[in-house]
Protein backbone atom coordinates (compact mmCIF):
# COMPACT_ATOMS: atom_id res chain seq x y z
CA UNK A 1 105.40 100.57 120.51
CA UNK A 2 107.99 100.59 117.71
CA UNK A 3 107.19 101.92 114.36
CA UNK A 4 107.50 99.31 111.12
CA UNK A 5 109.77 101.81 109.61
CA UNK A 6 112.32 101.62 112.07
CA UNK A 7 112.42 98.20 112.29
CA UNK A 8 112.27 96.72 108.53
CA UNK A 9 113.24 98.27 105.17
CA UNK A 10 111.23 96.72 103.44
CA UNK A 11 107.39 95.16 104.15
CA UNK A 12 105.98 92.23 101.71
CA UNK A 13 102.09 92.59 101.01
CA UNK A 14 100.29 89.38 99.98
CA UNK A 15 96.95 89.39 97.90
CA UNK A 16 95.78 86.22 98.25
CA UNK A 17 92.88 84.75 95.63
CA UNK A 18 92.08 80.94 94.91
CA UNK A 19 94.08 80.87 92.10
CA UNK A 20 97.02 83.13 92.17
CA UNK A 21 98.87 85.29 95.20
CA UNK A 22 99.61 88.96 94.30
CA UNK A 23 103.21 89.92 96.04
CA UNK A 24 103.95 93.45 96.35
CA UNK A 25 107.41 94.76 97.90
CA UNK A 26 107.12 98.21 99.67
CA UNK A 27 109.66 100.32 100.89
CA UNK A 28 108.94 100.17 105.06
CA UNK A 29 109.86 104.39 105.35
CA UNK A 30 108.31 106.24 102.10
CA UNK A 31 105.37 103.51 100.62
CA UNK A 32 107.06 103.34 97.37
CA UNK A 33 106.38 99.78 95.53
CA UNK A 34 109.58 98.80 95.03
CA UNK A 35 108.75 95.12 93.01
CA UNK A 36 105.18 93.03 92.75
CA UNK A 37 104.92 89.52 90.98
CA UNK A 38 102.00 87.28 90.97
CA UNK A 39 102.40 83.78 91.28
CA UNK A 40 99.90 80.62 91.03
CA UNK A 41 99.26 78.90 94.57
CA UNK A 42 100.31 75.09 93.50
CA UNK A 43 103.35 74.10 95.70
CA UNK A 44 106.02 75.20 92.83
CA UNK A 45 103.86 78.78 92.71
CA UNK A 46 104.29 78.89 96.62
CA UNK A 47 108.11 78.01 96.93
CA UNK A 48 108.66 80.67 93.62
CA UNK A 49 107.48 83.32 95.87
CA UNK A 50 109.18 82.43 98.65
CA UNK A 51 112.37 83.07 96.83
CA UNK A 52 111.34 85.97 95.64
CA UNK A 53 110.32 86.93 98.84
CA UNK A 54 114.08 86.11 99.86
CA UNK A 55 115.42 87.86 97.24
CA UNK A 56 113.79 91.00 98.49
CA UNK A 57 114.26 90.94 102.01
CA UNK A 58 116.10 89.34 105.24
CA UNK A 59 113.63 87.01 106.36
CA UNK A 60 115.23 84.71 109.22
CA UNK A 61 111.95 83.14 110.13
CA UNK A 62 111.90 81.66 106.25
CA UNK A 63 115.68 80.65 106.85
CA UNK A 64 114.65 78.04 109.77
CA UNK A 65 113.58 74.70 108.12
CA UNK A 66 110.87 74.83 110.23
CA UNK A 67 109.93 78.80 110.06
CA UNK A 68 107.48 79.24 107.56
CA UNK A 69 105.26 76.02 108.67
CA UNK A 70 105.24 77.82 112.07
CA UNK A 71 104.79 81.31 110.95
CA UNK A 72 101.76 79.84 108.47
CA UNK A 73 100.25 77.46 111.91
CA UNK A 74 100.55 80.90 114.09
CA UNK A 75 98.69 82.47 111.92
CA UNK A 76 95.79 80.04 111.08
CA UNK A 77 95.87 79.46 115.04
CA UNK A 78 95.13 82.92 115.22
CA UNK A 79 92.42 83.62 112.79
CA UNK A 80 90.85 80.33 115.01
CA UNK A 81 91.17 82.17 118.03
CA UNK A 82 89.36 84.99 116.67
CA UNK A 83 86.70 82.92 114.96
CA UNK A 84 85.82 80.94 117.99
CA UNK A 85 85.83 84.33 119.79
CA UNK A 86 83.00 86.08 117.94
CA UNK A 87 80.97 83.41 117.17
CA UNK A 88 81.09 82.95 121.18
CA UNK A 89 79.99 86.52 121.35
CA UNK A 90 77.43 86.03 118.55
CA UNK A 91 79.28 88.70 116.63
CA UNK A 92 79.25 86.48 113.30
């Protein structure tokens, strides 16, 4: 299993809330922040933080016109997964 650090210089941490996402930019190897920003989650707030996002880091999956639609459906597919999983094992 590879370590983070020696793959990526940099990792992006998202806070997510109803009204706002919390970006934080951390450097991969020591944990220092390196940049956060907070940005509202209407459409414009979401493609803001993208770019800053890009500005940060290389990011080929967000350079595919269809990359971050598939990242984002991977992800909710998933969370799914897992949901349907416990509830099958009555663990929610």
């Amino acid at each position: 299993m590879s370590i983070v650090s020696g793959i990526y210089d940099i990792i992006i941490g998202v806070d997510t809330h109803a009204a706002t996402h919390t970006l934080v930019a951390v450097k991969a190897n020591t944990g220092a922040i390196l940049d956060q920003a907070t940005f509202p989650t209407s459409s414009a707030g979401i493609n803001r933080s993208l770019g800053w996002v890009e500005r940060r880091t290389n990011s080929p999956e967000l350079d595919e016109t269809w990359g971050y639609p598939l990242t984002l459906a991977a992800m909710a597919t998933s969370c799914l997964l897992l949901l349907r999983i416990f509830k099958r094992y009555k663990w929610l």
